[in-house]
N, C-alpha and C. Protein backbone atom coordinates (compact mmCIF):
# COMPACT_ATOMS: atom_id res chain seq x y z
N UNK A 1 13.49 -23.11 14.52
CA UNK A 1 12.16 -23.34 15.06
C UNK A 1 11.09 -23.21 13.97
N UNK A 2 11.18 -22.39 13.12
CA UNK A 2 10.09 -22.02 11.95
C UNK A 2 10.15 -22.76 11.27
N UNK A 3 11.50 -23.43 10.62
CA UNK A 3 11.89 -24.41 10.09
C UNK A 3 10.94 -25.99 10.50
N UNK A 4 10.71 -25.87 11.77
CA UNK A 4 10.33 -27.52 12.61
C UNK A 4 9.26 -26.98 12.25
N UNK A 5 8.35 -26.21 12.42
CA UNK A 5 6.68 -25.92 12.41
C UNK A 5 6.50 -26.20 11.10
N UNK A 6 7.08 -25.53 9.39
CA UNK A 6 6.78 -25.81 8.08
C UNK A 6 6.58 -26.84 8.03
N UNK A 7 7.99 -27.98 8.63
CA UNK A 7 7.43 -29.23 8.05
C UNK A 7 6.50 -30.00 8.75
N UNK A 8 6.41 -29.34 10.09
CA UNK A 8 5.19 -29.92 10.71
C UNK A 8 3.54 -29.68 9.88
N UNK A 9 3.33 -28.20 9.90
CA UNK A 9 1.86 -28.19 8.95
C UNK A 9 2.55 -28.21 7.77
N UNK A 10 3.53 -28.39 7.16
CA UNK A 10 3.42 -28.53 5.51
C UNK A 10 3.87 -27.37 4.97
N UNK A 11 4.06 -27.59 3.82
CA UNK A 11 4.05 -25.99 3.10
C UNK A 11 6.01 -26.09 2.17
N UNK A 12 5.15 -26.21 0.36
CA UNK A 12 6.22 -26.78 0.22
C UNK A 12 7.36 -25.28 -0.46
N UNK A 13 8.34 -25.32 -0.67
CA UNK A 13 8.87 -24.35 -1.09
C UNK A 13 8.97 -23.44 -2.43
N UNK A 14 8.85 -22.64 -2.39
CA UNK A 14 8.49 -21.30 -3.62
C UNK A 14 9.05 -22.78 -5.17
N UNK A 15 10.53 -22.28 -4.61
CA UNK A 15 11.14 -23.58 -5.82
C UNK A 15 10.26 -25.07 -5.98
N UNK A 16 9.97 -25.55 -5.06
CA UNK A 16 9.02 -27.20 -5.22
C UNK A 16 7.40 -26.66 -5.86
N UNK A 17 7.15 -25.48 -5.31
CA UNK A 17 5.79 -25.31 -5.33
C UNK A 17 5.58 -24.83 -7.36
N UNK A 18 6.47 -24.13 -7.37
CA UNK A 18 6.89 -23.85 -9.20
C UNK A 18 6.79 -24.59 -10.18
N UNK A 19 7.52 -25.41 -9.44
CA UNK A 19 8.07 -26.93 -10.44
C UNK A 19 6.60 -27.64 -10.52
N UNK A 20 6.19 -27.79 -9.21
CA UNK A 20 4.39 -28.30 -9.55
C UNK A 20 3.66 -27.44 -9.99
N UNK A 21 3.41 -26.47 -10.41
CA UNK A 21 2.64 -25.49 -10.92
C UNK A 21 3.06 -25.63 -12.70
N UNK A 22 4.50 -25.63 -12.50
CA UNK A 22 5.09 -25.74 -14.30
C UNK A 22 4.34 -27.24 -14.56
N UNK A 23 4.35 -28.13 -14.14
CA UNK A 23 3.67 -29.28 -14.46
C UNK A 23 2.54 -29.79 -14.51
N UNK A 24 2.08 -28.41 -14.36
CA UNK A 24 0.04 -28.16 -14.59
C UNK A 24 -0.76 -28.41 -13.25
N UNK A 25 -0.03 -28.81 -11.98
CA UNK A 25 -0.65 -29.09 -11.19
C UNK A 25 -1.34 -27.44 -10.60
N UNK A 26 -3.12 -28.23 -9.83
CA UNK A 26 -4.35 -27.45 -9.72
C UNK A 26 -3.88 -26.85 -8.38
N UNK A 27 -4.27 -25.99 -7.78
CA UNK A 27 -4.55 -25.27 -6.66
C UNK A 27 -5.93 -24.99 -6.09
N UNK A 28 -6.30 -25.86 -4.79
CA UNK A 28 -7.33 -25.97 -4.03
C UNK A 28 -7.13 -25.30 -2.74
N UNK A 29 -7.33 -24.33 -2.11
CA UNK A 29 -7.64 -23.65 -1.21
C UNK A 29 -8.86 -24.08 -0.24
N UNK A 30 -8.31 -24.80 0.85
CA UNK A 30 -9.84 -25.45 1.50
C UNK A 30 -10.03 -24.31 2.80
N UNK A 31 -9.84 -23.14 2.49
CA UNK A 31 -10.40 -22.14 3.29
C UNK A 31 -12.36 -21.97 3.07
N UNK A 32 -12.81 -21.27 4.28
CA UNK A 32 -14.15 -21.19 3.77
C UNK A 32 -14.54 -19.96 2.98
N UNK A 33 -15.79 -19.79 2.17
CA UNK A 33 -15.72 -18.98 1.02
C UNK A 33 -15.34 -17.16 1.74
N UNK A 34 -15.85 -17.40 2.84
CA UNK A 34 -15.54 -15.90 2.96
C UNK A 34 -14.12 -15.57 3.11
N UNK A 35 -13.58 -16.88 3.48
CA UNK A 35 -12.03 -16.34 3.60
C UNK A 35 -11.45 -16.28 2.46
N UNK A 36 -11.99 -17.16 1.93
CA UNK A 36 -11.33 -17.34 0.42
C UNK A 36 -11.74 -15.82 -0.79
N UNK A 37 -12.86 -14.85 -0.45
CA UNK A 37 -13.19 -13.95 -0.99
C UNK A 37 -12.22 -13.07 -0.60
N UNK A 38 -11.54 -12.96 0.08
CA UNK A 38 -10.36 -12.10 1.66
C UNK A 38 -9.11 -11.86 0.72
N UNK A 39 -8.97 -12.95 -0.23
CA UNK A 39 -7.69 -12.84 -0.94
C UNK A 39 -7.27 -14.56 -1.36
N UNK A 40 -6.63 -14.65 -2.39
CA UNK A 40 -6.96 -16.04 -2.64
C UNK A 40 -5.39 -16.06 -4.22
N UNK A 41 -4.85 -17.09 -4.14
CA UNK A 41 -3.85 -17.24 -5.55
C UNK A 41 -4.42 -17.37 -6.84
N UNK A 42 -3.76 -17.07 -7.61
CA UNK A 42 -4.90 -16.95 -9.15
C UNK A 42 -4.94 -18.17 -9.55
N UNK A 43 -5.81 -18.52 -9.92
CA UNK A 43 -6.88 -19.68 -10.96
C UNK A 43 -6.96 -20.85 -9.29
N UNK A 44 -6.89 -20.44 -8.52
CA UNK A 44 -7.24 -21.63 -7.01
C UNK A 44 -8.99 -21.59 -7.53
N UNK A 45 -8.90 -22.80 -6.38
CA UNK A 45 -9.99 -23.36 -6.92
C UNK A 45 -10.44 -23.33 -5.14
N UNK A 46 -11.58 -23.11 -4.71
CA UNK A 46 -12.16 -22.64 -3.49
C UNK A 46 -12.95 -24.00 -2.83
N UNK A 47 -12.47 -24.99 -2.07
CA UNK A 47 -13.38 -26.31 -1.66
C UNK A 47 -12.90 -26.75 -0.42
N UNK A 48 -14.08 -25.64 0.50
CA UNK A 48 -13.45 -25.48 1.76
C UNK A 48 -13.48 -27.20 2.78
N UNK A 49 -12.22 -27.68 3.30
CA UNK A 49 -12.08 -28.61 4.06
C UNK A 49 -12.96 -29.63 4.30
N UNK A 50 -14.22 -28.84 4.83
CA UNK A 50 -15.53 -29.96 5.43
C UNK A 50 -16.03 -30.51 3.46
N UNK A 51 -15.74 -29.87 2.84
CA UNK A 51 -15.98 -30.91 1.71
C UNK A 51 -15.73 -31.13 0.41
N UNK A 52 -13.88 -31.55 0.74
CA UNK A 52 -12.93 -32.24 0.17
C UNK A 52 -13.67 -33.45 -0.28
N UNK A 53 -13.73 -34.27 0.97
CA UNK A 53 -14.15 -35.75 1.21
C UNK A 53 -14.98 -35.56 -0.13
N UNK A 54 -16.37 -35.10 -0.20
CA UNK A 54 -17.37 -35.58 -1.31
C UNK A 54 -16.90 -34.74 -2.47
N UNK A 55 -15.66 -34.43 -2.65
CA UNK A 55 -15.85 -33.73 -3.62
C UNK A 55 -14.50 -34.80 -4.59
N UNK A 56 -14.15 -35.59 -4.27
CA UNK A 56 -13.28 -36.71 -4.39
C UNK A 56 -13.12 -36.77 -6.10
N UNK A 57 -14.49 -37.08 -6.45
CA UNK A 57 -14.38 -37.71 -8.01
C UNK A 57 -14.12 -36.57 -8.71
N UNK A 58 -14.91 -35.01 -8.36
CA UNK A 58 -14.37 -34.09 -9.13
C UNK A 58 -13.29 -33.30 -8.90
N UNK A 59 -12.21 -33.68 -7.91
CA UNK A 59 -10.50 -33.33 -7.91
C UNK A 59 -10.02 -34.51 -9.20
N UNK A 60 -10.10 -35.75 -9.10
CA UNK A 60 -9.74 -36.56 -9.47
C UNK A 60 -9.90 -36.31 -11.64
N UNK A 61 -11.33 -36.06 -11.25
CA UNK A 61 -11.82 -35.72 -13.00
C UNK A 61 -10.43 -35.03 -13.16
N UNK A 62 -9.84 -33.91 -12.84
CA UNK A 62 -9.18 -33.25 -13.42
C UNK A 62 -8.07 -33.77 -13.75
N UNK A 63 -7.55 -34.52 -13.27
CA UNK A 63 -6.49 -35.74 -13.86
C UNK A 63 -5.04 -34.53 -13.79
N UNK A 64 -4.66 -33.98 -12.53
CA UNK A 64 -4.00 -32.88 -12.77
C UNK A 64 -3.31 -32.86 -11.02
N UNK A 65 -2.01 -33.00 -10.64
CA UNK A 65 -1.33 -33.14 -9.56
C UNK A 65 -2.60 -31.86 -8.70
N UNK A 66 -2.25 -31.66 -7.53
CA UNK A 66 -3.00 -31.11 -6.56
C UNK A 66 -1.96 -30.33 -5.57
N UNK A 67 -1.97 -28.60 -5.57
CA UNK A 67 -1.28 -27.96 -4.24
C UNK A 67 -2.57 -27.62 -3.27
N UNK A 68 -2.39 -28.23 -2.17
CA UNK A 68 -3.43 -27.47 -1.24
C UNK A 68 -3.16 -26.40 -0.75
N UNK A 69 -3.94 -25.31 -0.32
CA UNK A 69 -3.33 -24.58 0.45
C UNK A 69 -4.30 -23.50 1.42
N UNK A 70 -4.49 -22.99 3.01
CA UNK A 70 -5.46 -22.49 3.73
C UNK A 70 -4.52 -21.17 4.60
N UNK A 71 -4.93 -21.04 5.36
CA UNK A 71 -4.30 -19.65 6.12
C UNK A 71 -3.45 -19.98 6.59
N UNK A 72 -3.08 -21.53 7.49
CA UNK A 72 -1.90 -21.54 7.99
C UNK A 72 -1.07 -22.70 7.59
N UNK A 73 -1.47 -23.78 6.96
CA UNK A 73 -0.82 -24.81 6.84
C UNK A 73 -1.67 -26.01 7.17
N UNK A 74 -2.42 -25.84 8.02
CA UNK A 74 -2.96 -26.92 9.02
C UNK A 74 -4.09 -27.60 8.04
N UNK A 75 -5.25 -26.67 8.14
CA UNK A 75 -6.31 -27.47 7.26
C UNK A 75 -5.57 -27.51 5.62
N UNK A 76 -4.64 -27.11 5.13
CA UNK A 76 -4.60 -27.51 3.82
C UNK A 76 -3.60 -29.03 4.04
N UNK A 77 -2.94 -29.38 4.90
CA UNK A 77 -2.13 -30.52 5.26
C UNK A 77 -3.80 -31.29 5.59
N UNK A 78 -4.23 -31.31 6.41
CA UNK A 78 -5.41 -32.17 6.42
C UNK A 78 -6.15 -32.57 5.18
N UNK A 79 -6.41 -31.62 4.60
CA UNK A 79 -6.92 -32.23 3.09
C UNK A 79 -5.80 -32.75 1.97
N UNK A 80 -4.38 -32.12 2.10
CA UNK A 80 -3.56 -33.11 1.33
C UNK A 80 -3.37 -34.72 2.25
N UNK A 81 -3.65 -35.08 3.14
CA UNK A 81 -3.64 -36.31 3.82
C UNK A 81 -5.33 -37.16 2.96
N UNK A 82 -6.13 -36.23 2.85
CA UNK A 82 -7.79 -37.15 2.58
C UNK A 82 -7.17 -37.28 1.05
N UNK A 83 -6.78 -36.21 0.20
CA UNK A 83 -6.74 -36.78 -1.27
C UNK A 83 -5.28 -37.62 -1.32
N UNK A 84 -4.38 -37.86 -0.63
CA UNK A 84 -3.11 -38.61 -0.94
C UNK A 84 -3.52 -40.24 -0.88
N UNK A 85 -5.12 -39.57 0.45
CA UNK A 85 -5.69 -41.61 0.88
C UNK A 85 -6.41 -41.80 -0.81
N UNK A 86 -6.60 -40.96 -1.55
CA UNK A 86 -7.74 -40.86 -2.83
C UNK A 86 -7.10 -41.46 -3.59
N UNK A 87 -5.49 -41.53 -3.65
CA UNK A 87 -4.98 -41.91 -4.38
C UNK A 87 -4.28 -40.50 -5.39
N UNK A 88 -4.56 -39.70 -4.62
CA UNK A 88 -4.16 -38.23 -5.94
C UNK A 88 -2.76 -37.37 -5.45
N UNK A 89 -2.12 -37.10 -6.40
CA UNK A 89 -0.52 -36.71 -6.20
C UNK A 89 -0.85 -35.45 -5.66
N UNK A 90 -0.44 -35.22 -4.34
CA UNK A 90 -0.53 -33.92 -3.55
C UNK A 90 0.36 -33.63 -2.78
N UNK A 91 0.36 -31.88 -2.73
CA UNK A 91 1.65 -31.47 -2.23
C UNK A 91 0.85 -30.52 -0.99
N UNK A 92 1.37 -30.45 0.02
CA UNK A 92 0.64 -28.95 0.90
C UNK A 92 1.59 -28.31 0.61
N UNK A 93 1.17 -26.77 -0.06
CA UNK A 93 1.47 -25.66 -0.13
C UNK A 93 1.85 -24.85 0.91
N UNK A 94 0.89 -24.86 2.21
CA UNK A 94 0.88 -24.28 3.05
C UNK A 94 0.05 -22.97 3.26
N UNK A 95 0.04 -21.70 3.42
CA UNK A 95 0.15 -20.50 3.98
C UNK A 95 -0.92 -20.52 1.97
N UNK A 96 -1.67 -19.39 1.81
CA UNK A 96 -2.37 -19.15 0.47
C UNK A 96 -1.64 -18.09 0.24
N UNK A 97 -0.51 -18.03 0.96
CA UNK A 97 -0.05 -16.74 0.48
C UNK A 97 1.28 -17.41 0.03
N UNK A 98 2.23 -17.93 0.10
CA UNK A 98 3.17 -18.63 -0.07
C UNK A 98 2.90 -19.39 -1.34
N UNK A 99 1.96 -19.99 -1.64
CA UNK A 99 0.84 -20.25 -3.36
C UNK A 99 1.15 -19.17 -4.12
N UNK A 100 0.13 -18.33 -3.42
CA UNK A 100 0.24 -17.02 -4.37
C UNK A 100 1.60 -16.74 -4.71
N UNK A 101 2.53 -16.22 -3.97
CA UNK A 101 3.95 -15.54 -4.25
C UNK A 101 4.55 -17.21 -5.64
N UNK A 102 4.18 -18.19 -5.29
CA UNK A 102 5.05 -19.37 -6.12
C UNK A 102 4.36 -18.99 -7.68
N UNK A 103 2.76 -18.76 -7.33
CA UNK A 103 2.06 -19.11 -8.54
C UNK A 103 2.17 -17.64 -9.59
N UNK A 104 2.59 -16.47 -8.74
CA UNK A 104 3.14 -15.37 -9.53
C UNK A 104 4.38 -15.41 -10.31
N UNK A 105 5.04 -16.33 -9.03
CA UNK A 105 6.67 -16.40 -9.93
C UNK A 105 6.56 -16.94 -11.22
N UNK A 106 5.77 -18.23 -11.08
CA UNK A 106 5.82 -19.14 -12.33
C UNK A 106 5.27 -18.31 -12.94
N UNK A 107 4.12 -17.86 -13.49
CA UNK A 107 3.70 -16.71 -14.40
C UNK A 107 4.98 -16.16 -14.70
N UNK A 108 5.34 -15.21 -14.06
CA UNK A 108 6.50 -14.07 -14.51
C UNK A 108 7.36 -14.94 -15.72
N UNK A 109 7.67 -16.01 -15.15
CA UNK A 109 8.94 -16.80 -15.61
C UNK A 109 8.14 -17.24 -17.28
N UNK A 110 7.09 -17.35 -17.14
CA UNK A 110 6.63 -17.96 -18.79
C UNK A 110 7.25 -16.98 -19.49
C-alpha cells in the first residue's frame, strides 16, 4: 500500500535521489518559507509552489537537473509536472526529509 501512494505523489529513492545529487542536480523545496525555516535539506533552494511558474527562467539559468521536494510528496510532484512542461530534467523527491537523508548520504560518501 505505501508502495502504491510513493509512486502516486512521487518521491524518488535514497539510491535514484544520490545518483542525481552526484550529478550536480539542484534541490527546490516548494514548501512555504515558514515551513521551509521548520527544517529544510542542505544547500535546497526555498520557491514555494504558488511561484515555481514565474520563477521558470531562473531554475532554468542554472542549467543543473532539478529534485523537488515539500512535506508530503504532493506539492513537490506538482511543481516537478510545471518544470518537466519547462522543458527541465526533474525528479520528485518527495517527503524534504527523504532529500535530506539522500543529500547527507551523498556528502558522507565524497
Amino acid at each position: 500500500m505505501f508502495g502504491f501512494i510513493k509512486r502516486l505523489l512521487g518521491g524518488g529513492n535514497d539510491a535514484q535521489l544520490g545518483e542525481w545529487l552526484q550529478n550536480g542536480a539542484i534541490i527546490i523545496d516548494v514548501r512555504t518559507p515558514g515551513e521551509y525555516r521548520g527544517g529544510h535539506a542542505p544547500k535546497s533552494i526555498n520557491i514555494p509552489l504558488d511561484q515555481v511558474q514565474g520563477q521558470i527562467k531562473k531554475i532554468k539559468a542554472y542549467n543543473k537537473p532539478v529534485i523537488t521536494c515539500c512535506a508530503s510528496g504532493n506539492r513537490s510532484g506538482a511543481a516537478a509536472g510545471i518544470l518537466r512542461g519547462a522543458g527541465i530534467e526533474v525528479v520528485n523527491g518527495g517527503p524534504w526529509q527523504v532529500v535530506d537523508s539522500a543529500a547527507k548520504a551523498q556528502a558522507a560518501a565524497k
